[in-house]
Protein backbone atom coordinates (compact mmCIF):
# COMPACT_ATOMS: atom_id res chain seq x y z
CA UNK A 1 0.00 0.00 0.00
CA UNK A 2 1.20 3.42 -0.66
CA UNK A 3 0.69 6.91 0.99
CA UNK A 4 -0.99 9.42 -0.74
CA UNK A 5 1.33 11.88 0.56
CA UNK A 6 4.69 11.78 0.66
CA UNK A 7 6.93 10.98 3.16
CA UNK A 8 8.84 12.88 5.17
CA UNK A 9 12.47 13.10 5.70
CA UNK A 10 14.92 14.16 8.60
CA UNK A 11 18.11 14.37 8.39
CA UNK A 12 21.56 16.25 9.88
CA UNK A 13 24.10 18.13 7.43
CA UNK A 14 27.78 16.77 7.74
CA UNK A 15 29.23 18.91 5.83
CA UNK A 16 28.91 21.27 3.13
CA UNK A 17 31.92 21.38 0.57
CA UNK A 18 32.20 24.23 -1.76
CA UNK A 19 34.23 24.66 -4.98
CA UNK A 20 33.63 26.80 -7.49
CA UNK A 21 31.00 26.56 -9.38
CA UNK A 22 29.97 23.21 -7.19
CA UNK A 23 28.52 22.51 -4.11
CA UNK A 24 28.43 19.13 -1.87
CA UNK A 25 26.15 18.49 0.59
CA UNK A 26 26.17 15.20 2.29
CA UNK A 27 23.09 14.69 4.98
CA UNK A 28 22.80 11.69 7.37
CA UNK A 29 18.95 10.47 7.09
CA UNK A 30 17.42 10.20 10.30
CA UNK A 31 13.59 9.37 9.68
CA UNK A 32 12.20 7.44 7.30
CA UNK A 33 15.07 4.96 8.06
CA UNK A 34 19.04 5.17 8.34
CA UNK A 35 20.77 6.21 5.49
CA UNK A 36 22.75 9.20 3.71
CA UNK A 37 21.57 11.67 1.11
CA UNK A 38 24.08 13.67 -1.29
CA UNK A 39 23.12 17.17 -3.36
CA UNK A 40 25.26 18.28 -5.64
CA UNK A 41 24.51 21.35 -7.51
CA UNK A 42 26.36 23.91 -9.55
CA UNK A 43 26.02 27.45 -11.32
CA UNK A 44 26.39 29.13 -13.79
CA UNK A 45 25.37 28.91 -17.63
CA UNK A 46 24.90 24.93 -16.92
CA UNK A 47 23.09 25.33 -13.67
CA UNK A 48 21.94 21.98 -12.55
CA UNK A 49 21.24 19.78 -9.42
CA UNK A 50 21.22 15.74 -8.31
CA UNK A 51 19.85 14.05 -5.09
CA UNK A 52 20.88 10.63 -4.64
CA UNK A 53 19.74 8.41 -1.42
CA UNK A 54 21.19 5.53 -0.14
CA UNK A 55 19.17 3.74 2.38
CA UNK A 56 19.85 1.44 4.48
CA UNK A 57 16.84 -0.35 6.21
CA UNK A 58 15.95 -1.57 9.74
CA UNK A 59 19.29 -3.79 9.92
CA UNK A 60 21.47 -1.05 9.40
CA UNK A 61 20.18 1.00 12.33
CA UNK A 62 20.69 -1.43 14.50
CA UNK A 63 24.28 -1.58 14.46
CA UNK A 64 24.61 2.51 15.01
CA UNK A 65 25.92 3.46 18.04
């Protein structure tokens, strides 16, 4: 079954890496599950952006300290 609305997520920022025209942000996901997000987006004429997600289900969070 899926929600009709979608979900929500949490997360902290470890870092935020900056080179020109690039940025790097890394997040830890905190809620819906463990994992780690990265953006990556630049500027200028070729402005563009990317979100990946890498989750890693219930087993994973066990094992966090």
């Amino acid at each position: 079954m899926t929600s009709p609305h979608p979900e929500r997520f949490s997360s902290i920022a470890e870092r935020v890496h900056q080179e020109a025209p690039q940025r790097y942000l890394p997040l830890r996901l905190k809620a819906p599950g463990a994992g780690m997000a990265r953006i990556v987006y630049s500027t200028g004429d070729d402005a563009n952006a990317s979100i990946a997600f890498y989750l890693y289900g219930a087993s994973q969070a066990a094992h966090r300290g």
